[in-house]
PDB file of N, CA and C in Angstrom:
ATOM      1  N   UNK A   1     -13.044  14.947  10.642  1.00  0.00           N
ATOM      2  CA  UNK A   1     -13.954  14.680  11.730  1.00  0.00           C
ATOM      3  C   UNK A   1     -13.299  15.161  13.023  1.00  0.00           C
ATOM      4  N   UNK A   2     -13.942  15.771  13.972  1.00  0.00           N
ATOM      5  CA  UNK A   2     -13.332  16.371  15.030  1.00  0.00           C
ATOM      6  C   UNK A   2     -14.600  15.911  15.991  1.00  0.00           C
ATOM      7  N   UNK A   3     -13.834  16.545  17.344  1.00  0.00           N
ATOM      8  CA  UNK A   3     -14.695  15.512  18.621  1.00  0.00           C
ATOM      9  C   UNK A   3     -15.766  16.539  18.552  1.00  0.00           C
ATOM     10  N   UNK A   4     -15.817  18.047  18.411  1.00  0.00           N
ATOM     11  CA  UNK A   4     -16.983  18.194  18.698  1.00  0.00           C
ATOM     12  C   UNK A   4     -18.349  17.719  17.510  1.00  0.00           C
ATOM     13  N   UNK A   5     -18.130  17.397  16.669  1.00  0.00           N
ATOM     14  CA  UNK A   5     -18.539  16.338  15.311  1.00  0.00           C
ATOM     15  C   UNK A   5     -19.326  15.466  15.939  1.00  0.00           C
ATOM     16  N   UNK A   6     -18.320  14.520  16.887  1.00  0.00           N
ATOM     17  CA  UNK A   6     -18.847  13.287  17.647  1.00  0.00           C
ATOM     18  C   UNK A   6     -19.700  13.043  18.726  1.00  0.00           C
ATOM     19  N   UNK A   7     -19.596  15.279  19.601  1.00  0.00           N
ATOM     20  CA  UNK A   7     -19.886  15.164  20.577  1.00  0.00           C
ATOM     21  C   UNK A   7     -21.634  15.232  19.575  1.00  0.00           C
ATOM     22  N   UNK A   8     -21.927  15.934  18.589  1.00  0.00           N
ATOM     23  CA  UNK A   8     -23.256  16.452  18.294  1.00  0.00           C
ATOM     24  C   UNK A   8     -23.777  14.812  17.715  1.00  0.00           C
ATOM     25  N   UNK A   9     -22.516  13.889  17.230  1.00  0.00           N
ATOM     26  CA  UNK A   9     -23.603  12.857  16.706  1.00  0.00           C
ATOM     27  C   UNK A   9     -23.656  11.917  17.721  1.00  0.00           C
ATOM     28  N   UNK A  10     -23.699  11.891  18.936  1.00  0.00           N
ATOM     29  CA  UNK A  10     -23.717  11.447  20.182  1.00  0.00           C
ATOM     30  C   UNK A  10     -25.208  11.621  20.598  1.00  0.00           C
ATOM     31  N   UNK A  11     -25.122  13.285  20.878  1.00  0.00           N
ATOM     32  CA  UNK A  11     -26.495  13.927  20.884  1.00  0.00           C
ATOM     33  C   UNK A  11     -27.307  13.547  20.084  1.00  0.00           C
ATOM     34  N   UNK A  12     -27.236  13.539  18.238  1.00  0.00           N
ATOM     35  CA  UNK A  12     -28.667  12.806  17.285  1.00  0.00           C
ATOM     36  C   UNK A  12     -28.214  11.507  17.909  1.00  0.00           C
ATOM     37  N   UNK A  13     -28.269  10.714  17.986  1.00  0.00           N
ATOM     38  CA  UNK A  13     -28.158   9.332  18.174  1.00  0.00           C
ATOM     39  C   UNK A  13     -28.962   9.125  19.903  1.00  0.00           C
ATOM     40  N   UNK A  14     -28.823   9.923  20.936  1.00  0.00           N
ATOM     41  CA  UNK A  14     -29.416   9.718  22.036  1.00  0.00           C
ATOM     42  C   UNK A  14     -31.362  10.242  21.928  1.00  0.00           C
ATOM     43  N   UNK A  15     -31.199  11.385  21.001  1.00  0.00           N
ATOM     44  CA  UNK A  15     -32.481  11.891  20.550  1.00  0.00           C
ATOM     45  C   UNK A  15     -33.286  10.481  19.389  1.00  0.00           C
ATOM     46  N   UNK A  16     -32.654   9.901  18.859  1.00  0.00           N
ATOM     47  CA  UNK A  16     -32.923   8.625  18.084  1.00  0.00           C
ATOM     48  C   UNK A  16     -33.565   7.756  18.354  1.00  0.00           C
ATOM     49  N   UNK A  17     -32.694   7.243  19.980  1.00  0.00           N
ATOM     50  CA  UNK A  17     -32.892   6.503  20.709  1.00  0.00           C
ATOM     51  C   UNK A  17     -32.911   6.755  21.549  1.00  0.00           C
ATOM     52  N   UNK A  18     -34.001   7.309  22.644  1.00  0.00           N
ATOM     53  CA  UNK A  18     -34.311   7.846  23.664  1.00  0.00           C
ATOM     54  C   UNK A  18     -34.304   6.529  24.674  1.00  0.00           C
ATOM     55  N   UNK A  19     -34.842   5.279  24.111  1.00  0.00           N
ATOM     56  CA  UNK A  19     -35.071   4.151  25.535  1.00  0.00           C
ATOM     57  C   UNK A  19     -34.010   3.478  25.276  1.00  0.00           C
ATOM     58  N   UNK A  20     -32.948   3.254  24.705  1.00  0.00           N
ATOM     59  CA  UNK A  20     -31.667   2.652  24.882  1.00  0.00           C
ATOM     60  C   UNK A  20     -30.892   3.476  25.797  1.00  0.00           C
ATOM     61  N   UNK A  21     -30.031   2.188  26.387  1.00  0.00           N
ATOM     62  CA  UNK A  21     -28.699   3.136  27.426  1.00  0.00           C
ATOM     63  C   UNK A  21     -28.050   3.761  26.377  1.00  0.00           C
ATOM     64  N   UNK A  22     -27.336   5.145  26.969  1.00  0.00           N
ATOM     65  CA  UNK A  22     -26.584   5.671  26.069  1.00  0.00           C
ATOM     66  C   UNK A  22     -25.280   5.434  26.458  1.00  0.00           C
ATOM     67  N   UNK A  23     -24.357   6.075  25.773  1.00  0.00           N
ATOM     68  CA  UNK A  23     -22.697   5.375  25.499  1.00  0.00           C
ATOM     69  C   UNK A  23     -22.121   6.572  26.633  1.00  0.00           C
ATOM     70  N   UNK A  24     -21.308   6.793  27.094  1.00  0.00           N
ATOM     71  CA  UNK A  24     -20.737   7.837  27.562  1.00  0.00           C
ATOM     72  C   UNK A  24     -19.548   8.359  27.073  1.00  0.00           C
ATOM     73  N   UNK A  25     -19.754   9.651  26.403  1.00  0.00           N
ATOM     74  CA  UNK A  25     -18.641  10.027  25.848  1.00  0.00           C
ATOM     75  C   UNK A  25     -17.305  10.535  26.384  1.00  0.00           C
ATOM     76  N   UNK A  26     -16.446  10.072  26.055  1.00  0.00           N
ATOM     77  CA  UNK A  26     -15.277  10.536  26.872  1.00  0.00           C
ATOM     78  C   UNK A  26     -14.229  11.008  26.108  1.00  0.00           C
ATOM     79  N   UNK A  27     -13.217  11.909  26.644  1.00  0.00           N
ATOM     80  CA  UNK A  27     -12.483  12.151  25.472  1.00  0.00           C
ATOM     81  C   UNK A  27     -11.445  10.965  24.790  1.00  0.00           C
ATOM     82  N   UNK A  28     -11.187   9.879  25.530  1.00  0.00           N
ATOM     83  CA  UNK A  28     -10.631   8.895  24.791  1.00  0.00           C
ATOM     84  C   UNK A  28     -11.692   8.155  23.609  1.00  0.00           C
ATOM     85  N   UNK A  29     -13.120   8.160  23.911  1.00  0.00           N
ATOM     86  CA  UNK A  29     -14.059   7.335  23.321  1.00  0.00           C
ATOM     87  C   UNK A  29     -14.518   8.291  22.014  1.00  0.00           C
ATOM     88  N   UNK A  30     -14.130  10.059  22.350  1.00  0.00           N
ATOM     89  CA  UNK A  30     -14.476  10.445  21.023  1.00  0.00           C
ATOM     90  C   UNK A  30     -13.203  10.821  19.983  1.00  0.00           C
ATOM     91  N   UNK A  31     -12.142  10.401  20.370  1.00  0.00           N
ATOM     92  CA  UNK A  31     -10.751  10.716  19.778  1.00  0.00           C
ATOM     93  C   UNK A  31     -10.909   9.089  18.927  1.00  0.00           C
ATOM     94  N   UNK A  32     -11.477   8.025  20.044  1.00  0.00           N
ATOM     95  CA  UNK A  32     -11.225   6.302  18.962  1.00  0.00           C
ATOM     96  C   UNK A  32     -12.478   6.710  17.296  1.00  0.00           C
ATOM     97  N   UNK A  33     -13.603   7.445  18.224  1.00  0.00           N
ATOM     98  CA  UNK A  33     -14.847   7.617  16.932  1.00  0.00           C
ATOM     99  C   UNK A  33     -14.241   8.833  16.102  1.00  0.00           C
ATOM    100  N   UNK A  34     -13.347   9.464  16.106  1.00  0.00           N
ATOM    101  CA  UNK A  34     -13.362  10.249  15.118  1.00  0.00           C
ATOM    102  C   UNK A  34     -11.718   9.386  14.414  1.00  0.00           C
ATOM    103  N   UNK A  35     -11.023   8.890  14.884  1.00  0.00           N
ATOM    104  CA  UNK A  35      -9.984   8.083  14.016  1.00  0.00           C
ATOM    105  C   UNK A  35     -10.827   7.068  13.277  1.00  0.00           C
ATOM    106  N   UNK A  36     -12.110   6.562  13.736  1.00  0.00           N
ATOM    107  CA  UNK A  36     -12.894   5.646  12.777  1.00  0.00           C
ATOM    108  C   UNK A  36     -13.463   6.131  11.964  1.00  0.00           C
ATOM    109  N   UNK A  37     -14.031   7.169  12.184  1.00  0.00           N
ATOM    110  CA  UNK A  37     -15.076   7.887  11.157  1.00  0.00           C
ATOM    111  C   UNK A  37     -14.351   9.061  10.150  1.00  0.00           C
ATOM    112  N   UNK A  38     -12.985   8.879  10.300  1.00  0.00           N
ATOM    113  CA  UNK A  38     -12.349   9.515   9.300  1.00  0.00           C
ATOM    114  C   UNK A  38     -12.592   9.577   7.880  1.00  0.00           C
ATOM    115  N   UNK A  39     -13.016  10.975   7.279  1.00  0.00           N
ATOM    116  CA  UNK A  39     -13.265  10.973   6.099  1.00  0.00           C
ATOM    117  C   UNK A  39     -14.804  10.715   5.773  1.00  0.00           C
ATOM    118  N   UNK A  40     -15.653  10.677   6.834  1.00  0.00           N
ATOM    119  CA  UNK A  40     -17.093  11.059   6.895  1.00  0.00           C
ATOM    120  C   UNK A  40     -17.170  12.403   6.854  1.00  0.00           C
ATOM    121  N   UNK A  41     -18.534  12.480   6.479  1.00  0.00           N
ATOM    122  CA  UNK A  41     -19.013  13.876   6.654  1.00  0.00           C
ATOM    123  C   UNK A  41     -20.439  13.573   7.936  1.00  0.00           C
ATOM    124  N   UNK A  42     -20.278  14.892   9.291  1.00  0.00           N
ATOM    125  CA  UNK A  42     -21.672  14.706   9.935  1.00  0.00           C
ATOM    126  C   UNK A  42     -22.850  13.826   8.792  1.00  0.00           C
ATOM    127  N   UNK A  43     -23.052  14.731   8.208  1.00  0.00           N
ATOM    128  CA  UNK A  43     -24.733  14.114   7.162  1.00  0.00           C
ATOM    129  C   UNK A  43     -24.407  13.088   7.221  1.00  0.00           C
ATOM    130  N   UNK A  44     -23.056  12.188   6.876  1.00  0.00           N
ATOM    131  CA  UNK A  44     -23.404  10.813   6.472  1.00  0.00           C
ATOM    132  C   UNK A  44     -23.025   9.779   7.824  1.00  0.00           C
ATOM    133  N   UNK A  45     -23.055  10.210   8.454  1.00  0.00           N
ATOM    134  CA  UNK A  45     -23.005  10.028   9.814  1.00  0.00           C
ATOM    135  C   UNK A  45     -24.243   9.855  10.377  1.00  0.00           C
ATOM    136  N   UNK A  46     -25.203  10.867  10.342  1.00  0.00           N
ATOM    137  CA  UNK A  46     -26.354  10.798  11.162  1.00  0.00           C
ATOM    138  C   UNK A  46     -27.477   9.932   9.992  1.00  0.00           C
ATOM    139  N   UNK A  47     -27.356  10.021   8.706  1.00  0.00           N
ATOM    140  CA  UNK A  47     -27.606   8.851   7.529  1.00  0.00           C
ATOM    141  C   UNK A  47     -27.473   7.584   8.196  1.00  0.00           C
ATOM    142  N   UNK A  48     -26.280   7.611   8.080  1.00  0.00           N
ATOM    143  CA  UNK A  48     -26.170   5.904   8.707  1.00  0.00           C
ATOM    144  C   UNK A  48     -27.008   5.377  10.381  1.00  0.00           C
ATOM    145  N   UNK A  49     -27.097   7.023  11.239  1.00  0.00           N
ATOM    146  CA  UNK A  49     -27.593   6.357  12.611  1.00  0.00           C
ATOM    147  C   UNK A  49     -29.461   6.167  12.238  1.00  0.00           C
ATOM    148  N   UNK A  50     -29.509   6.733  10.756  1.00  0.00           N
ATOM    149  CA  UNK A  50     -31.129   6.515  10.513  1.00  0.00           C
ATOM    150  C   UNK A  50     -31.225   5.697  10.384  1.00  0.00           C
ATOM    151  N   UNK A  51     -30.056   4.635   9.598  1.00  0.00           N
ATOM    152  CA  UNK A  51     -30.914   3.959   8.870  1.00  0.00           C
ATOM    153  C   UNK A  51     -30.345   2.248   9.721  1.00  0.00           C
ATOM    154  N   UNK A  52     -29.343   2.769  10.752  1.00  0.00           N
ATOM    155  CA  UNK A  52     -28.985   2.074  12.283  1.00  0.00           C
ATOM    156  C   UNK A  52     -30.605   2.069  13.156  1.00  0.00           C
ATOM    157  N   UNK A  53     -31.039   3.370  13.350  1.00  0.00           N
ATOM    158  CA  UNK A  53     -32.320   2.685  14.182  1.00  0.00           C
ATOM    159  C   UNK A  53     -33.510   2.065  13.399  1.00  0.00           C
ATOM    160  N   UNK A  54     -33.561   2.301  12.360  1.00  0.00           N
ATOM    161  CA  UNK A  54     -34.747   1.332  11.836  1.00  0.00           C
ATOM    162  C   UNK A  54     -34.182   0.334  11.480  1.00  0.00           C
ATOM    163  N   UNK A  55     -33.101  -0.040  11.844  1.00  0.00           N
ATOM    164  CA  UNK A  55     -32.767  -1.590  11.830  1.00  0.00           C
ATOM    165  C   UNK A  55     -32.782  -2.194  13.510  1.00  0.00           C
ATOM    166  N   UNK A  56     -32.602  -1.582  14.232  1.00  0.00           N
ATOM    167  CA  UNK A  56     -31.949  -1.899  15.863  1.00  0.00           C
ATOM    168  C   UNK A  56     -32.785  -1.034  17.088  1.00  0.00           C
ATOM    169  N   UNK A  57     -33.222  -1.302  18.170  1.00  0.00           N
ATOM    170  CA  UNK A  57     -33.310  -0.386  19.272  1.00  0.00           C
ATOM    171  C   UNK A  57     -32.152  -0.135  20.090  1.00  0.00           C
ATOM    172  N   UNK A  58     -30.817  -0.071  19.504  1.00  0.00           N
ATOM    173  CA  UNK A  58     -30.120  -0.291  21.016  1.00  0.00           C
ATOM    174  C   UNK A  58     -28.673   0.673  20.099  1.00  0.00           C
ATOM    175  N   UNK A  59     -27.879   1.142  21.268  1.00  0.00           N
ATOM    176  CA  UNK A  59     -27.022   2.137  20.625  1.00  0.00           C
ATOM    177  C   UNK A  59     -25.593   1.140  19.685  1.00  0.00           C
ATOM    178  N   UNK A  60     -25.484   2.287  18.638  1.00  0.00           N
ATOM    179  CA  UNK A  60     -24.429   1.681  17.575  1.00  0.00           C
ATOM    180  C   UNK A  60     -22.906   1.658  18.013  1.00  0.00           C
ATOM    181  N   UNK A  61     -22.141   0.506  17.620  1.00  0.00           N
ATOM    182  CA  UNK A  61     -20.741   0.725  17.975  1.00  0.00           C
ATOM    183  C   UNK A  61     -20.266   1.805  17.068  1.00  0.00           C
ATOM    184  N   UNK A  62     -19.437   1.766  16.885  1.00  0.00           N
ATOM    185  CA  UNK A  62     -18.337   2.811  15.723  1.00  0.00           C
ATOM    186  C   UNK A  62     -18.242   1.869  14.614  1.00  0.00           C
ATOM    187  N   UNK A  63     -18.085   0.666  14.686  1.00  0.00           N
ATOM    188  CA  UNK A  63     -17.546  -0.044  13.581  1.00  0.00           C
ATOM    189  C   UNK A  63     -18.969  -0.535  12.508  1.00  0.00           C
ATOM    190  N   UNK A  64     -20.725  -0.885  13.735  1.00  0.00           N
ATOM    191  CA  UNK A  64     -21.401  -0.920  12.920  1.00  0.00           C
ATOM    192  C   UNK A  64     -21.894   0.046  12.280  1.00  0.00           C
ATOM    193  N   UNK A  65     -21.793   1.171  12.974  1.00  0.00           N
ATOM    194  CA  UNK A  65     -22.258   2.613  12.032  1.00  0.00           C
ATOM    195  C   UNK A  65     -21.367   2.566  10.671  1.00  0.00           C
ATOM    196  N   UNK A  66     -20.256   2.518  10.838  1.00  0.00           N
ATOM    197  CA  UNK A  66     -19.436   2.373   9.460  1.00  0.00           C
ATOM    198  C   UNK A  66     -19.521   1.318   8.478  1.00  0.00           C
ATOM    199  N   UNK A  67     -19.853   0.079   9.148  1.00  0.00           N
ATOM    200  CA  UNK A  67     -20.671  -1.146   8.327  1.00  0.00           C
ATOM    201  C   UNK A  67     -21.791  -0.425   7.507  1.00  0.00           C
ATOM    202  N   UNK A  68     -22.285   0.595   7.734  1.00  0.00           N
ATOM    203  CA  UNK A  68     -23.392   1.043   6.846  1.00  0.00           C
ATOM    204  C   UNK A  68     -23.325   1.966   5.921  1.00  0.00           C
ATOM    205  N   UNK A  69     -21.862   2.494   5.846  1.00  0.00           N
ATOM    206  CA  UNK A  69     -21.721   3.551   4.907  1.00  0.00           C
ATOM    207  C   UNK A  69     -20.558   2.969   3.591  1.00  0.00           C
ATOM    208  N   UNK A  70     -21.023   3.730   3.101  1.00  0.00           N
ATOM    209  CA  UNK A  70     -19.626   3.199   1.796  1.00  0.00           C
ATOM    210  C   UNK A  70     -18.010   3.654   2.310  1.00  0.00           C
ATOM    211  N   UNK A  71     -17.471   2.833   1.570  1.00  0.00           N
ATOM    212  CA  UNK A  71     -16.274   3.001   1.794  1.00  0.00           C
ATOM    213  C   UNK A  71     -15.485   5.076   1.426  1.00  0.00           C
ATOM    214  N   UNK A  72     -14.804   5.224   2.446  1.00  0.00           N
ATOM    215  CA  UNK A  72     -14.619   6.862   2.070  1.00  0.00           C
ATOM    216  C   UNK A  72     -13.727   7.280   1.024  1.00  0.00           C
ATOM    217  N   UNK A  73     -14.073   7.941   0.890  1.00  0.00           N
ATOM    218  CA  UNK A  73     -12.886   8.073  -1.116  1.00  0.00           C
ATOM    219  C   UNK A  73     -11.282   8.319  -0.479  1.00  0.00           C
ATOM    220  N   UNK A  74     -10.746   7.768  -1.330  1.00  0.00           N
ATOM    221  CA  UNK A  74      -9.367   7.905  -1.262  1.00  0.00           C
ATOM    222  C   UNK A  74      -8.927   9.520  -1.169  1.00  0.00           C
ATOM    223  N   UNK A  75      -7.495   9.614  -0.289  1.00  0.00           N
ATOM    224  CA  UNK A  75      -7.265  10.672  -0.092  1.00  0.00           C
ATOM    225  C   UNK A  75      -6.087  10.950  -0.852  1.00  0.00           C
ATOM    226  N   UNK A  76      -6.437  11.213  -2.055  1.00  0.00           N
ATOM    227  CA  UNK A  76      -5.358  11.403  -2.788  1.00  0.00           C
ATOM    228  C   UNK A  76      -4.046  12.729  -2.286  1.00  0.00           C
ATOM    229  N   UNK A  77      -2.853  12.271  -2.376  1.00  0.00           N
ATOM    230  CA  UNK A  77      -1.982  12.837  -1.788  1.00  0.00           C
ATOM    231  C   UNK A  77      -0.299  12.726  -2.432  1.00  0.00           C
ATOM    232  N   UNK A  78       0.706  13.339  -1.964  1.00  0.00           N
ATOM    233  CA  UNK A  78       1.721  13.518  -2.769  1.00  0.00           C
ATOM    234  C   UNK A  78       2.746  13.579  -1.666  1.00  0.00           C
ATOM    235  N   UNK A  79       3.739  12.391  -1.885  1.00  0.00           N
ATOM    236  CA  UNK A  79       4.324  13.077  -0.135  1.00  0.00           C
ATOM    237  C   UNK A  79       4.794  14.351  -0.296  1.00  0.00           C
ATOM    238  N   UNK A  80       5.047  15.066  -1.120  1.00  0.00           N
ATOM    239  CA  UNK A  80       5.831  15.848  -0.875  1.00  0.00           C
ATOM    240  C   UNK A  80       5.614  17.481  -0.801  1.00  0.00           C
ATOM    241  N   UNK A  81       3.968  17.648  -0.766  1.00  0.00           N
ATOM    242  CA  UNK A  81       2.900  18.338  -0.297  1.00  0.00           C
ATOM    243  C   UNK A  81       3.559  19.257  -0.061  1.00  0.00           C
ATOM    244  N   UNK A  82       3.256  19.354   1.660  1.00  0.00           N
ATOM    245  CA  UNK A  82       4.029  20.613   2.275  1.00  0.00           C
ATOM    246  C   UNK A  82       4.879  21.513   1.996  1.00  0.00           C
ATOM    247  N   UNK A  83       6.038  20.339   1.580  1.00  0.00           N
ATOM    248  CA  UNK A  83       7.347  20.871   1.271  1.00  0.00           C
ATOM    249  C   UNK A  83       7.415  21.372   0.257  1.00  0.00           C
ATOM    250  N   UNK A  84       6.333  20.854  -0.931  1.00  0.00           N
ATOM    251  CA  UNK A  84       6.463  22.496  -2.068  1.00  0.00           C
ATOM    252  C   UNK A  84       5.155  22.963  -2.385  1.00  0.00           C
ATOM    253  N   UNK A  85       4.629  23.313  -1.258  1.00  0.00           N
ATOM    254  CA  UNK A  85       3.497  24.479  -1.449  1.00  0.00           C
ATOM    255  C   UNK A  85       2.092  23.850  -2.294  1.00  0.00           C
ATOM    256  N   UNK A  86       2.274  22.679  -2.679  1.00  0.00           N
ATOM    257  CA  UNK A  86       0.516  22.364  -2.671  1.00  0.00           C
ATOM    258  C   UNK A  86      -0.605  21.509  -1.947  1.00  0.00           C
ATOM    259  N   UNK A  87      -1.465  22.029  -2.214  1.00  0.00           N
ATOM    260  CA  UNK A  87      -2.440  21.176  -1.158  1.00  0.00           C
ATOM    261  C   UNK A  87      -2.734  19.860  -1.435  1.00  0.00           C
ATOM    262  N   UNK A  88      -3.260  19.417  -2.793  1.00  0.00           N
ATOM    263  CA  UNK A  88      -3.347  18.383  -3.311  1.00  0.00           C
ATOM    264  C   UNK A  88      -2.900  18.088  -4.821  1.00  0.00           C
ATOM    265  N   UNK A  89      -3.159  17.176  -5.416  1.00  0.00           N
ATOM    266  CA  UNK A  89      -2.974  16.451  -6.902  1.00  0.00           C
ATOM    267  C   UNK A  89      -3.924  17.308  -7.567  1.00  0.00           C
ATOM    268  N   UNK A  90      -4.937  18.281  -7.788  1.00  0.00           N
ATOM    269  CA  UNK A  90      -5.550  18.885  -8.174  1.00  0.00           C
ATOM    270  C   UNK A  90      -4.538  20.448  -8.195  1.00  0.00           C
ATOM    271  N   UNK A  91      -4.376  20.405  -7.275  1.00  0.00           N
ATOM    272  CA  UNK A  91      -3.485  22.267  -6.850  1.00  0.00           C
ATOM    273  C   UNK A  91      -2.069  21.991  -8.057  1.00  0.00           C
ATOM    274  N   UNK A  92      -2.024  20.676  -7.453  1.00  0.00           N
ATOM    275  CA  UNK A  92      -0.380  20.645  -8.756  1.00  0.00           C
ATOM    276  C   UNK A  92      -0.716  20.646 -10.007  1.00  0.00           C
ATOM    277  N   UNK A  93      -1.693  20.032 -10.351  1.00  0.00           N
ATOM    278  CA  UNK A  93      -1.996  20.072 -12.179  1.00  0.00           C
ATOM    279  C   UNK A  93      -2.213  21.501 -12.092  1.00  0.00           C
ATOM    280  N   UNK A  94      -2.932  22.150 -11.614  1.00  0.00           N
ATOM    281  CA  UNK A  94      -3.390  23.267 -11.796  1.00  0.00           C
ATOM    282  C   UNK A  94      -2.257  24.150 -12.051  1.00  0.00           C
ATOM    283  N   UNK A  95      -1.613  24.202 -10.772  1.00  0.00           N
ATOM    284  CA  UNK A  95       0.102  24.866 -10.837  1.00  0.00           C
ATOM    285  C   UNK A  95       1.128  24.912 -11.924  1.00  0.00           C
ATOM    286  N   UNK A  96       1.217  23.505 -12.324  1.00  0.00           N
ATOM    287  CA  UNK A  96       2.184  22.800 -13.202  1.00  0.00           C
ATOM    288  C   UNK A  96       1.105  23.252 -14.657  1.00  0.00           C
ATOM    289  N   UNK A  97       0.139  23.594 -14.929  1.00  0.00           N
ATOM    290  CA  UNK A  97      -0.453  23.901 -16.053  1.00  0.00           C
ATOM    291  C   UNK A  97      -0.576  25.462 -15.832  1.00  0.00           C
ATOM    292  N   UNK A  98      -0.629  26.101 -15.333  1.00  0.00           N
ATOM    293  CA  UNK A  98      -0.458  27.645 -15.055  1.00  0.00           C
ATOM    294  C   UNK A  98       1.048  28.125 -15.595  1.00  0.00           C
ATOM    295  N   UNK A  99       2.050  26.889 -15.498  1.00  0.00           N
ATOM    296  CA  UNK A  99       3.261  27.280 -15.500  1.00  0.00           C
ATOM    297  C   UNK A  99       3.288  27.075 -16.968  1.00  0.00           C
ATOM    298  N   UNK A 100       3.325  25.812 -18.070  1.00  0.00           N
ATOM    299  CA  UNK A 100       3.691  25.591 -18.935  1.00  0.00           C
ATOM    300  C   UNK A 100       2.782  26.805 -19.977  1.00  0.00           C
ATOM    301  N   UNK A 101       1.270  27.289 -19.306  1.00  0.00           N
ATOM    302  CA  UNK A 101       0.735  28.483 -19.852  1.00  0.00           C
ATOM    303  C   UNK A 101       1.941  29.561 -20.650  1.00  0.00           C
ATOM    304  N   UNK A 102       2.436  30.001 -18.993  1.00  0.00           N
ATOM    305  CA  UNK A 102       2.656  31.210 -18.986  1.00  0.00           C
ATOM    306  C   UNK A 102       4.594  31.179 -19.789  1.00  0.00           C
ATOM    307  N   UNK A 103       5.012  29.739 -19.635  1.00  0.00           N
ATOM    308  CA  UNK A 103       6.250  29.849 -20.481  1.00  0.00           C
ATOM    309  C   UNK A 103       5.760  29.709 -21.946  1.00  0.00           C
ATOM    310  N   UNK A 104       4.944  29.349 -22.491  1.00  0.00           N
ATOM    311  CA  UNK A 104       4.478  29.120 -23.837  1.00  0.00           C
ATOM    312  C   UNK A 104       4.188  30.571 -24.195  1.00  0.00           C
ATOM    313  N   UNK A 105       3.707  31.432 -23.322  1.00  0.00           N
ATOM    314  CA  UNK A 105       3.119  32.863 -23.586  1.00  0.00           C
ATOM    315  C   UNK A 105       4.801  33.606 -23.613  1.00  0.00           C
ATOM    316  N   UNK A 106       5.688  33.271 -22.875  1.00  0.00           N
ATOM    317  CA  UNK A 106       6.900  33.944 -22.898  1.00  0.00           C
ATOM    318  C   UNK A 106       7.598  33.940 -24.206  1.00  0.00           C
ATOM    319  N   UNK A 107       7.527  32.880 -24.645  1.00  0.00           N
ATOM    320  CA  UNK A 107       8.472  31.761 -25.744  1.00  0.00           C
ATOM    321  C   UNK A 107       7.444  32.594 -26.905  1.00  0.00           C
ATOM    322  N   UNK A 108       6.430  32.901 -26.912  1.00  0.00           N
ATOM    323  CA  UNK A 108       5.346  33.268 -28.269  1.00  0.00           C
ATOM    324  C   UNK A 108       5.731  35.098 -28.187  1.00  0.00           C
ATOM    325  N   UNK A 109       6.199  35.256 -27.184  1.00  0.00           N
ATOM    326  CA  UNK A 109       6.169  36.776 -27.422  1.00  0.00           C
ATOM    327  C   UNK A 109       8.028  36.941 -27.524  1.00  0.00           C
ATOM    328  N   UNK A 110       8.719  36.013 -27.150  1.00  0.00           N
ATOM    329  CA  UNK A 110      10.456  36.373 -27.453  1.00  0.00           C
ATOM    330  C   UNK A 110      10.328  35.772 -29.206  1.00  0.00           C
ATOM    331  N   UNK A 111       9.717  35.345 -29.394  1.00  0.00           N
ATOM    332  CA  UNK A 111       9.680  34.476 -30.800  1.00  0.00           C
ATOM    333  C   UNK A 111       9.339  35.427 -31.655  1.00  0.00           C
TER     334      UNK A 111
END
């Protein structure tokens, strides 16, 4: 999630709710909404401000917009990532099974 993310769901949310005061975005206020909304996607973002105004006339905090969405999937991770070249737990099986491939193919052709 990045601020300009926050700045556009700022914008659906004022188009939403045209007769509520709106929030004023600032760059401290869209740096707190995008550390909250971490691991959203926009769509499920502006999902939740739908289904925020047919519950409410009045603008959403950060925390009740997220009261309305499911919890965000785990970010599966490895500390040690960076430091040897994969992106995630998916890239390493992949890697680590590319490898035992290609020594099994070595070992079948010295054999």
């Amino acid at each position: 999630m990045e601020q300009k993310d926050i700045q556009e769901l700022f914008t659906y949310i004022k188009g939403k709710l045209p007769k509520a005061k709106p929030k004023t975005l600032t760059p401290r206020i869209a740096a707190a909404w995008c550390k909250e909304m971490d691991g959203y996607t926009l769509e499920q973002l502006k999902c939740a401000v739908d289904d925020w105004t047919a519950l409410k006339p009045f603008w959403p905090d950060a925390d009740e917009l997220k009261a309305l969405l499911p919890p965000p999937p785990e970010k599966r991770t490895f500390p040690g990532w960076p430091a040897y070249g994969y992106r995630d737990v998916d890239d390493y099986r992949e890697q680590m099974q590319s490898f035992i491939r290609r020594s099994r193919e070595e070992d079948a052709a010295d054999g």
